[in-house]
Every structure is written in structure tokens, then in C-alpha cells.
Protein backbone atom coordinates (compact mmCIF):
# COMPACT_ATOMS: atom_id res chain seq x y z
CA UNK A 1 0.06 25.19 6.65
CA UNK A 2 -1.28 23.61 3.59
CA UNK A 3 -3.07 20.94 5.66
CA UNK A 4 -5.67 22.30 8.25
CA UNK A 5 -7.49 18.89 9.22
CA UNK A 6 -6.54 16.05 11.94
CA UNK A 7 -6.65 12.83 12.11
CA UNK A 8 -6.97 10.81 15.33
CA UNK A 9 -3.95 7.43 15.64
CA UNK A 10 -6.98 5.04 15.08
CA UNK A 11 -7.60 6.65 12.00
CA UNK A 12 -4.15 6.70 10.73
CA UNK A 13 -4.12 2.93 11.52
CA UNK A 14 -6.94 2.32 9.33
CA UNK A 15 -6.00 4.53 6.54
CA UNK A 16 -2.62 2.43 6.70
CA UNK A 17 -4.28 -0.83 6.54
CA UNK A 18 -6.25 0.02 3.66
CA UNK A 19 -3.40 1.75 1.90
CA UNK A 20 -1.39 -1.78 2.34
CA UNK A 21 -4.21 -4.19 1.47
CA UNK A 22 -6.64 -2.59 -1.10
CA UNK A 23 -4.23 -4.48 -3.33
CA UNK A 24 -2.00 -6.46 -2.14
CA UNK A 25 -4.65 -9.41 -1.44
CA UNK A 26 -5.33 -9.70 -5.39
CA UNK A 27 -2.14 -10.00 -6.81
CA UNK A 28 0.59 -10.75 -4.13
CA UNK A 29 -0.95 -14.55 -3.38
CA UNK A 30 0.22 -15.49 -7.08
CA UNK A 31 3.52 -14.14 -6.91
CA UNK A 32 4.52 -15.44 -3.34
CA UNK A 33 2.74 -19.44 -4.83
CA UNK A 34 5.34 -18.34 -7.95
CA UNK A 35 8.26 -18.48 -5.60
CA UNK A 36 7.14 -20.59 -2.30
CA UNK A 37 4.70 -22.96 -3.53
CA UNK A 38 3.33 -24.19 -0.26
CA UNK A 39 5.11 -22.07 1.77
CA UNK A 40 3.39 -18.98 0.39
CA UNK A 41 1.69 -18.55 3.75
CA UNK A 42 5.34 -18.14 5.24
CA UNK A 43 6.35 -15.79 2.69
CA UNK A 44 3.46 -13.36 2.79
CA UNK A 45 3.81 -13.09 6.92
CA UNK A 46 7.46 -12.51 6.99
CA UNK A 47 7.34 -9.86 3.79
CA UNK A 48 4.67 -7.93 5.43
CA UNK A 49 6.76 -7.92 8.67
CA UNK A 50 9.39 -5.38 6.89
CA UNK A 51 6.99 -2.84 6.65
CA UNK A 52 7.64 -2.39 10.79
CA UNK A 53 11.14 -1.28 9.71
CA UNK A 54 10.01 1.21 7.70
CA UNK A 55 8.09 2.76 10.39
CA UNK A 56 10.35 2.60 13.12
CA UNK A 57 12.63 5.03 10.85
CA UNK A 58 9.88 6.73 9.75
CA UNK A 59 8.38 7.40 13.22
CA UNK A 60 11.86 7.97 14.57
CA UNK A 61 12.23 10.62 12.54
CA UNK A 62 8.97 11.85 12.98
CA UNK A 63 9.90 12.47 16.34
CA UNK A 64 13.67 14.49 15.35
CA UNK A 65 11.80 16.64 13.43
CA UNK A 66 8.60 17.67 14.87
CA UNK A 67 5.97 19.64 13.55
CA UNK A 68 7.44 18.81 10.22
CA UNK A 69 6.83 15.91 7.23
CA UNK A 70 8.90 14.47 4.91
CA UNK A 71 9.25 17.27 2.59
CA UNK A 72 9.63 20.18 5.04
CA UNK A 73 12.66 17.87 6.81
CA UNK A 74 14.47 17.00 3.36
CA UNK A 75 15.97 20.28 3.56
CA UNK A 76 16.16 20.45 7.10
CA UNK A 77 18.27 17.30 6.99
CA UNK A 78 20.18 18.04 3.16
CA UNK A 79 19.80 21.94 3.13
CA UNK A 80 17.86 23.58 0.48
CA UNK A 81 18.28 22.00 -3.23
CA UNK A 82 18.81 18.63 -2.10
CA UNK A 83 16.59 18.22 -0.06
CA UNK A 84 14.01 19.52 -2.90
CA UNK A 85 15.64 16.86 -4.78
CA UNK A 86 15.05 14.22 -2.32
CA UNK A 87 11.13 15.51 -1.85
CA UNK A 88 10.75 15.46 -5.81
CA UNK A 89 11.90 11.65 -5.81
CA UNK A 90 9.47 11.18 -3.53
CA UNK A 91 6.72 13.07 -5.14
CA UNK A 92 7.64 10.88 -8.17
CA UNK A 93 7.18 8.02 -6.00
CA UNK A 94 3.67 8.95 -4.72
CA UNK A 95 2.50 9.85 -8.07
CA UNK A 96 4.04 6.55 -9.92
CA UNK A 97 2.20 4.81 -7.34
CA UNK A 98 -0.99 5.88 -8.25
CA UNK A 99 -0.32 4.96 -11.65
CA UNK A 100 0.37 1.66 -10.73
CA UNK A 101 -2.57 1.31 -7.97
CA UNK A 102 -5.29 3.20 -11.23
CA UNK A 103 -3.59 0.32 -14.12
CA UNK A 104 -4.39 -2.53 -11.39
CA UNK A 105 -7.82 -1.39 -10.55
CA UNK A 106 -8.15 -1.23 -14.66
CA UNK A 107 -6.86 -4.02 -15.33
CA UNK A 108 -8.60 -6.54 -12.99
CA UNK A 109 -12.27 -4.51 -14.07
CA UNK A 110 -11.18 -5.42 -17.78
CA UNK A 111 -10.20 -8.66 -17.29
CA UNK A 112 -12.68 -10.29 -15.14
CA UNK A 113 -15.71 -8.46 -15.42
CA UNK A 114 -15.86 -5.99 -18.44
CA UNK A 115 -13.40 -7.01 -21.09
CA UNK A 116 -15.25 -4.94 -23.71
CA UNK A 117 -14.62 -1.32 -21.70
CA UNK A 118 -11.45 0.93 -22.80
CA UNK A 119 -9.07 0.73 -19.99
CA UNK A 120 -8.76 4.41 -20.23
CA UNK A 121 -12.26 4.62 -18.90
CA UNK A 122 -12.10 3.04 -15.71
CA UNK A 123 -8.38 4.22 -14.87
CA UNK A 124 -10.00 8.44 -15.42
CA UNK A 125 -13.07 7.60 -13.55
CA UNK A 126 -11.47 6.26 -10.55
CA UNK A 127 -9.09 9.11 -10.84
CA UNK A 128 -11.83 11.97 -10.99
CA UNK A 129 -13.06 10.38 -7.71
CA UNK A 130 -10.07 9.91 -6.27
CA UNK A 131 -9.07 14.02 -7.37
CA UNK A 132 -12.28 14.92 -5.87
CA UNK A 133 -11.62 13.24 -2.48
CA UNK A 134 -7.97 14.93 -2.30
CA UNK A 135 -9.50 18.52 -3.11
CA UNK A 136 -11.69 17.39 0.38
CA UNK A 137 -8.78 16.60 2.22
CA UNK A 138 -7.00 14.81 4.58
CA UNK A 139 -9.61 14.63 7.29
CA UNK A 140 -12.26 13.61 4.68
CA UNK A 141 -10.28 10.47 3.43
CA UNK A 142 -9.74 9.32 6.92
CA UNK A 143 -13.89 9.54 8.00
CA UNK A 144 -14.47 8.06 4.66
CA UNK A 145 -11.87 4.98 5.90
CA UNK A 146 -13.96 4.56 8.29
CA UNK A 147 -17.02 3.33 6.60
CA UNK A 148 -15.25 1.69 4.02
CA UNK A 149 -12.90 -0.37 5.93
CA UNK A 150 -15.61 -2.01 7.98
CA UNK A 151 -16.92 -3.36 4.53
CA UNK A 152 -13.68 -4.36 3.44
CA UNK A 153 -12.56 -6.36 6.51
CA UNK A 154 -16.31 -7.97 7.14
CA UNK A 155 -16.80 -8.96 3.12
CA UNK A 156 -13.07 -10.50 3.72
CA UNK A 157 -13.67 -12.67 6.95
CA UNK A 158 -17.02 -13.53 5.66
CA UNK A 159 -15.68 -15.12 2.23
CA UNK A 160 -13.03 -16.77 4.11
CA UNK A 161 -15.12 -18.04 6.84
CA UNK A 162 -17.75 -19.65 4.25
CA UNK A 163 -14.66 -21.27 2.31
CA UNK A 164 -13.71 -23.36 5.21
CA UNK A 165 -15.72 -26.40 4.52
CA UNK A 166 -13.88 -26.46 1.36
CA UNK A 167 -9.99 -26.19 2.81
CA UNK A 168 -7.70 -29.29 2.67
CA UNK A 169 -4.50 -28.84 4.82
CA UNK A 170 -2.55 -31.34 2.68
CA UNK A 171 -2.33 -28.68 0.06
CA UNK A 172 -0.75 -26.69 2.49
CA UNK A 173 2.14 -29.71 2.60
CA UNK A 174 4.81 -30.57 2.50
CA UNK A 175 5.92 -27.89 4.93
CA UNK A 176 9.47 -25.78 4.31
CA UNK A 177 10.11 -28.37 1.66
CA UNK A 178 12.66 -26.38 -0.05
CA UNK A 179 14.33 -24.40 2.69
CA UNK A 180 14.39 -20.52 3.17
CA UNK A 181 15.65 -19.15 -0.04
CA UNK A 182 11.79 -19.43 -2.11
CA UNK A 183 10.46 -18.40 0.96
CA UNK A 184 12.64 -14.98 1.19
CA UNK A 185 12.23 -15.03 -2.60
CA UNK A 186 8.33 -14.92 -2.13
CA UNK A 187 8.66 -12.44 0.25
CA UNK A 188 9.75 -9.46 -1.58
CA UNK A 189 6.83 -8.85 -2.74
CA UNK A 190 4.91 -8.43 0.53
CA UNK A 191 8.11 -6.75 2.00
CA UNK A 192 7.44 -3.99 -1.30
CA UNK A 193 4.12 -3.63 -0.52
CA UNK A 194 4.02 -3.18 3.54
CA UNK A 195 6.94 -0.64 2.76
CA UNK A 196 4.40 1.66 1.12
CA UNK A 197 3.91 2.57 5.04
CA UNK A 198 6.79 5.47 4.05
CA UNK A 199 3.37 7.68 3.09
CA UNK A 200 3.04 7.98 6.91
CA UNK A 201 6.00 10.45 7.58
CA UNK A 202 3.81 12.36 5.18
CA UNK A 203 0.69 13.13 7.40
CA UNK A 204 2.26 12.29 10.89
CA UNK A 205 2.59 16.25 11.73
CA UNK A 206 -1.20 16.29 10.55
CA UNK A 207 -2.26 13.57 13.67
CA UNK A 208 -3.53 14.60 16.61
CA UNK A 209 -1.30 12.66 18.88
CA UNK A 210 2.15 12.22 16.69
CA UNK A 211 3.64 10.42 19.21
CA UNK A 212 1.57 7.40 18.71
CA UNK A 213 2.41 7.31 14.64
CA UNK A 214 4.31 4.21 15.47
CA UNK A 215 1.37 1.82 17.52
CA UNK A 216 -0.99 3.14 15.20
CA UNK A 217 0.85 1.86 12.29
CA UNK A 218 2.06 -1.12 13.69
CA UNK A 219 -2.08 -2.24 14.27
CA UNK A 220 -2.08 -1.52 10.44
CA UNK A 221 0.76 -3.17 9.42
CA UNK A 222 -0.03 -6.24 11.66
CA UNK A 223 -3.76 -6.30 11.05
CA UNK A 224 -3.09 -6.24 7.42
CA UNK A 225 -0.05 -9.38 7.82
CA UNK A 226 -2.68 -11.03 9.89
CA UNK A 227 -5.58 -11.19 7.13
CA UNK A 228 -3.21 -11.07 4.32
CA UNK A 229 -1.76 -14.67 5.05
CA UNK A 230 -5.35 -16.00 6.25
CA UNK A 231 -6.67 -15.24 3.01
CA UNK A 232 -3.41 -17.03 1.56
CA UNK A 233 -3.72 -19.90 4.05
CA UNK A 234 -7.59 -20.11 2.13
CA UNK A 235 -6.67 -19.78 -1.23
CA UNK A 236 -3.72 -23.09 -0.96
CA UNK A 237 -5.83 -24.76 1.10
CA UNK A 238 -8.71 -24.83 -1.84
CA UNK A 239 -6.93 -24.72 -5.01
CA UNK A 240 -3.49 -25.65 -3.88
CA UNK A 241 -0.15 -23.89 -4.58
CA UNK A 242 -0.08 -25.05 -8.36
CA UNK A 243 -3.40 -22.91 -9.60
CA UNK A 244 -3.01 -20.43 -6.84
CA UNK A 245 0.36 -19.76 -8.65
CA UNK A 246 -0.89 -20.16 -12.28
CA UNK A 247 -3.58 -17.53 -12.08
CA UNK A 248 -3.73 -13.75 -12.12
CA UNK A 249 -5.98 -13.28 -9.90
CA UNK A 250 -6.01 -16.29 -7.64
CA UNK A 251 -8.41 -15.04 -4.69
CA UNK A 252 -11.14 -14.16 -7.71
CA UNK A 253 -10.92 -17.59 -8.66
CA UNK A 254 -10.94 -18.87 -5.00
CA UNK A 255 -13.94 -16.71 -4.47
CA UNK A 256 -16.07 -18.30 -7.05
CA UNK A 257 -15.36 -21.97 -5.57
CA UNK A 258 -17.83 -20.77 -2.45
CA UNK A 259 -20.92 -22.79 -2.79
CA UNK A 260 -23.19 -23.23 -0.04
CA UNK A 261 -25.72 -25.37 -0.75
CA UNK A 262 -26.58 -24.03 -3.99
CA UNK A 263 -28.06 -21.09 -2.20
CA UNK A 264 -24.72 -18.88 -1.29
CA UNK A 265 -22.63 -18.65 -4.19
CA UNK A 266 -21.27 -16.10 -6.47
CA UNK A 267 -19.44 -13.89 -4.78
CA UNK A 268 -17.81 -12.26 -7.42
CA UNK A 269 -19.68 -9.14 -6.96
CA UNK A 270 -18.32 -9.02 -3.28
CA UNK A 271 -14.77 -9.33 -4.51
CA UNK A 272 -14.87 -6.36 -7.16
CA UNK A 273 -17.20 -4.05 -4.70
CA UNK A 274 -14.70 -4.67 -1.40
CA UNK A 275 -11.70 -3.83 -4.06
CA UNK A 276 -12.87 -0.77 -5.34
CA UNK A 277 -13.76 0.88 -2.44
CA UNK A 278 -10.98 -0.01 -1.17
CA UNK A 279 -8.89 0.90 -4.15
CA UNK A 280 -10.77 4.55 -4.13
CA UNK A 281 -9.10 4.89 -0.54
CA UNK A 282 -5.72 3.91 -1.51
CA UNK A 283 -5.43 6.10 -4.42
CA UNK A 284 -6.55 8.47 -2.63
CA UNK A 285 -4.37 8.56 -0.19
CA UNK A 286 -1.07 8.56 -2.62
CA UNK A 287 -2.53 10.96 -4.73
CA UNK A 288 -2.91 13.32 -1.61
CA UNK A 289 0.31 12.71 -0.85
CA UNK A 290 2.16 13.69 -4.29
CA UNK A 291 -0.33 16.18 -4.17
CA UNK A 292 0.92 18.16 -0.64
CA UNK A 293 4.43 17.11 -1.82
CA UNK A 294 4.60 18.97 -5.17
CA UNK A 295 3.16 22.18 -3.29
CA UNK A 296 5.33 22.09 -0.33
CA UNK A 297 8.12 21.55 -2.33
CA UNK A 298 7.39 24.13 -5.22
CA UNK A 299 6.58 26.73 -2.32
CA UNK A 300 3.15 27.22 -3.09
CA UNK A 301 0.22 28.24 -0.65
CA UNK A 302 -2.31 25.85 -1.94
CA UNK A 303 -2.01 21.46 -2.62
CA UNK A 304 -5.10 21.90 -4.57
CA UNK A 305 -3.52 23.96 -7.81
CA UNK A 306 -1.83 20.52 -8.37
CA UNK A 307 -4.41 18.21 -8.22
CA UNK A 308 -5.97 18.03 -11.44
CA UNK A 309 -2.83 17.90 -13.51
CA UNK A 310 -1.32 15.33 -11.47
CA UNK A 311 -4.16 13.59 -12.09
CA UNK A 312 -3.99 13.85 -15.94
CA UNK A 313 0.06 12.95 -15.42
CA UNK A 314 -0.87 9.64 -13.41
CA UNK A 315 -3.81 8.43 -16.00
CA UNK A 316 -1.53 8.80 -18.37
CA UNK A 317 1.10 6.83 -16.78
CA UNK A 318 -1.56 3.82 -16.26
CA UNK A 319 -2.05 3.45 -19.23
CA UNK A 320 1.53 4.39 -21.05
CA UNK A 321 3.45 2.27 -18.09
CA UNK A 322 2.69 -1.53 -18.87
CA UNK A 323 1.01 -2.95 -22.30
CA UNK A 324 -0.93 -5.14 -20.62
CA UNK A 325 -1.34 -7.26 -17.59
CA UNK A 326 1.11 -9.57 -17.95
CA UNK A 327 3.62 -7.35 -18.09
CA UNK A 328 2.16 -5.38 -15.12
CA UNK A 329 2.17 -8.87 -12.65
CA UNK A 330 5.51 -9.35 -13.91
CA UNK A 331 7.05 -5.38 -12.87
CA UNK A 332 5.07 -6.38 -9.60
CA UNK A 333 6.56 -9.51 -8.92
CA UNK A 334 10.37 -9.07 -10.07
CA UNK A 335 11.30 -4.82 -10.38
CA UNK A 336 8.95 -3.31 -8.22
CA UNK A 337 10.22 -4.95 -4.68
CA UNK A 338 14.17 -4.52 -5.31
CA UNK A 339 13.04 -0.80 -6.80
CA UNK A 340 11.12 0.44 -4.35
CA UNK A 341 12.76 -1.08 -1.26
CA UNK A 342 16.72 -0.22 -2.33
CA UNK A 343 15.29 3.49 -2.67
CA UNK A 344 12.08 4.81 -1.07
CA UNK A 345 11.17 2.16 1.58
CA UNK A 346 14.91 1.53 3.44
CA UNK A 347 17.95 3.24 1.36
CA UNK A 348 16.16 6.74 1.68
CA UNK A 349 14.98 6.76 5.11
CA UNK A 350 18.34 5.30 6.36
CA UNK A 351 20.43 7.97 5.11
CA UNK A 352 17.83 10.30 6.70
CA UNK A 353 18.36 8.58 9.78
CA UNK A 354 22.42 8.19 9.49
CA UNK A 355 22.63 11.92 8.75
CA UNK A 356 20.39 12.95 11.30
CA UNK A 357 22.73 11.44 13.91
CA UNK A 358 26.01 11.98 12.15
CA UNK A 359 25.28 15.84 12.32
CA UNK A 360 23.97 15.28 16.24
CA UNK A 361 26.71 13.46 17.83
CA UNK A 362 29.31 14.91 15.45
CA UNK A 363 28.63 18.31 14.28
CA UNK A 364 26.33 19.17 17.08
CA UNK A 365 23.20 20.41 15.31
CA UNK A 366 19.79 20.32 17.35
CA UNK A 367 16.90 19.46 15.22
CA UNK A 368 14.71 19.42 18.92
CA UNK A 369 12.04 16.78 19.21
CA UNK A 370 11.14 15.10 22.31
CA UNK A 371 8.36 12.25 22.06
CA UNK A 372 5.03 13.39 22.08
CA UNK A 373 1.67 11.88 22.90
């Protein structure tokens, strides 16, 4: 086995919380304002409630095929070449990912705090850290989640909690104003990034109780939902749906309108510290996937051979990808939801799922698998 470390179901919750909201709380408030206006809040909860889909399937499957992760059951479930196929798309996936995750982490540095830095520098620094966390393993990303994510969280609920004294509800009206089509519009977006849960069937054979993949992503997924449209709620209900929508990063902005009696104020610093920790975990945790995936699906004995030059293939891509920001929040907001979610997040994991049972109840075949704890 390539993987020798375990993680515990509390663990995997947190690592799947972090890998949904280490971004999505900087850029998906603009896009879902974009398309909802006041009904962002709406938007963000019911996007992020996809991502249960994803697990179910994923966990489902988890279960049909135990012992064994994504890759290994692509050619259980396809035979041999395409199911190699199948694990290369989603190596591909994992690795764009990163790309995308390294160019938002470089872009948000350049544009509100160090506008005079290369891009290249921050996307390869994060990206040696990230490499050297991966090399660690498994087990190591999941203890350091659990230092991080108490930072992230608490920095969170204590920005939004001093903000209240600012918040005006009317912003927040008038309520459903334009029916349900913005609001399903707006929430694509969350729907894309809650999806990202598909990393799971990655590492479930690598818990030490698969059979609670699902409950322990679920507390992610609905933890994340839960502080994802608080923070949303707090950002209308200060600068309304109009500059919430205008600007690229709207919780930055909301961040610096925190004032508290001249004494407690600037919290910029909190922002970019919370973000790229949290950022560090989530890249790490895609990167370890593409990582495994190229090995196992390549046949080699050891992840770690690929690390490094799927490093230098993914800083590459952040910078080669998107000239610039704008066109980066506007892949985010319009390609990356319908892309991601017609392929990787549903269309994928529902054939798995269809052919799975098709070859059960029609052709017989026992792929084993009772629940476990």
C-alpha cells in the first residue's frame, strides 16, 4: 500500500471542511451577490447542500468496493485501460485544482497586500510547502488540520461576531424578490465548490472507521454551509448586495469596516493569516491526492517519485491558466461550476454507481462490501 497512515472520521471531517472553505469564503460571496443580490444568503446554503450528493455516491461506493479508492475501483468497475483512463481524468482534476487553489492564494497576496511581488513567487512558495507536507503524508496533513482549523474557525466567528453592531437587516431585503431562478443561478458556484468533497473516495480506505466516511463528511459539509452563509449573511448586512457584488474580494473589504472604538480595528492581517493556513491545508490535500493517483495508476511503489514534478506542472499551470484576476473570478463564477459538476462531482460518480448495479443485478458480479464501522 502506498499509504501507511490513518486518519480517525473526526479528522476526515475537518480536513473536509477546510478543503471546502479555505476558499470558498473569499470569492464565492461576490459571485452568488452577482446573481442573487439579496438573496445571496439563500444561494450559498442551498449550493453548498449539493456537496451531500456527492458523498452519498461517493460513500456508497466506498462501501461496494472496500479496501479500495477511487483509482484502485476505476478498473475494478471499467476493467483495466479505462478505468486508468477514468483515474487519469481524475488525477488531472486533482492537479488542475491545485493550480487553481496556488493562482487564488497568488492572486489575493498580490492584490491586496503585496502588489509589487511576482506572482510566481508566492504561487512556488506555497507549493514547496505544500510538496513538503505531501512527502509527510496523509496522517501528517490531518494532525496539522487540527491546529489550523481551530484558528481558522475562531478568527472567523470572532470577525463576524465584532461586525454585528454594524449589520442592517434591510440590506438583507427585499426577500426572494426575484423568484428562484438568480437564486439557483447563484448557487452553482457553492454547489462547484462543496462538490470538491469527491477527494474523499480518495483517502476513505486510509480511515480508521470507513464506515463513518459519510457522517464525517456530512459535519464538514454542513459545518462549512453553516459558516459559509453566516459570513454572507455579515457581509450584505454591512455593505449590502450592491458592493458585496462589485468587489473581488468582498469579505476583505467587510473585514476592514470592523471598528471598535478606535481600539479594535484592522483586521486585515487576520483575514490573510486565517487564509493561508488554511490555503496550505487545502493544497495540500489535492496535491496529495493527484499525487497517490498518478502512482497508483502508473503502478508504481512509491507517491513520493511524483511529487516534485507535479509540483513544477501545477505552478506552472497557476500562472499559464488565467492572465489575471479578472479572468480567474470570471472561470470561477461561469465555467468552473457547469465543468466540474457535469464531470467530476455528479456525471462521473453516477456512472460509477449505475454500472456498479447494472453489473450486480444484471450480470451478477460481486464486488463484496458490507458496511463497516
Amino acid at each position: 500500500m502506498l499509504e501507511k497512515g490513518k486518519i480517525s472520521p473526526r479528522q476526515t471531517g475537518q480536513l473536509v471542511f477546510i478543503s471546502i472553505h479555505a476558499t470558498i469564503i473569499l470569492f464565492v460571496p461576490a459571485i452568488t451577490a452577482t446573481a442573487a443580490g439579496h438573496d445571496a444568503w439563500l444561494s450559498t446554503f442551498t449550493g453548498s447542500l449539493f456537496g451531500l450528493v456527492t458523498l452519498a455516491i461517493v460513500s456508497w461506493l466506498s462501501v461496494k468496493h472496500p479496501g479500495q479508492n477511487l483509482f484502485q475501483y476505476s478498473e475494478t468497475v471499467f476493467g483495466k485501460y479505462i478505468g486508468k483512463l477514468i483515474g487519469l481524468a481524475y488525477v488531472w482534476l486533482f492537479l488542475h485544482m491545485v493550480a487553481i487553489i496556488v493562482r487564488e492564494f497568488g492572486d489575493f497576496m498580490t492584490t491586496s497586500f503585496m502588489p509589487n511581488t511576482p506572482l510566481s513567487v508566492f504561487n512556488f512558495s506555497l507549493l514547496v510547502l505544500c510538496a513538503w507536507a505531501v512527502i509527510a503524508g496523509l496522517e501528517a496533513i490531518a494532525r496539522m488540520n487540527e491546529f489550523i482549523i481551530i484558528l481558522v474557525v475562531s478568527f472567523l466567528l470572532l470577525i463576524i461576531t465584532l461586525s454585528i453592531g454594524r449589520w442592517d437587516l434591510g440590506l438583507l431585503l427585499p426577500f426572494y424578490s426575484r423568484g428562484i431562478m438568480p437564486i439557483l443561478e447563484g448557487a452553482q458556484a457553492p454547489a462547484a465548490w462543496h462538490g470538491e468533497v469527491v477527494w474523499l473516495a480518495v483517502i476513505i480506505p486510509f480511515m480508521t472507521r470507513p464506515g463513518r466516511a459519510f457522517l464525517a463528511g456530512a459535519g464538514g459539509i454542513i459545518g462549512s454551509a453553516i459558516l459559509l452563509t453566516t459570513g454572507v449573511v455579515a457581509a450584505l448586512a454591512v455593505l449590502g448586495p450592491e458592493l458585496v457584488s462589485s468587489f473581488r474580494f468582498p469579505f476583505h473589504l467587510f473585514t476592514r469596516t470592523i471598528n471598535i472604538g478606535d481600539l479594535l480595528t484592522r483586521f486585515e492581517p487576520v483575514v490573510m493569516t486565517t487564509w493561508v493556513a488554511g490555503v496550505f491545508l487545502k493544497t495540500s490535500i489535492f496535491y496529495y491526492c493527484a499525487s497517490l493517483g498518478l502512482a497508483q495508476v502508473l503502478g508504481l511503489s512509491e507517491y513520493r517519485l511524483v511529487v516534485l514534478p507535479l509540483g513544477v506542472m501545477a505552478g506552472t499551470l497557476s500562472i499559464l491558466l488565467f492572465p489575471d484576476v479578472t479572468v480567474l473570478s470570471q472561470f470561477l463564477g461561469e465555467i468552473w461550476p457547469r465543468y466540474s459538476i457535469s464531470i467530476y462531482f455528479l456525471g462521473l460518480p453516477s456512472l460509477f454507481l449505475a454500472v456498479t448495479l447494472i453489473r450486480e443485478k444484471i450480470f451478477g458480479t460481486k464486488f463484496g462490501g458490507t458496511k463497516r464501522d
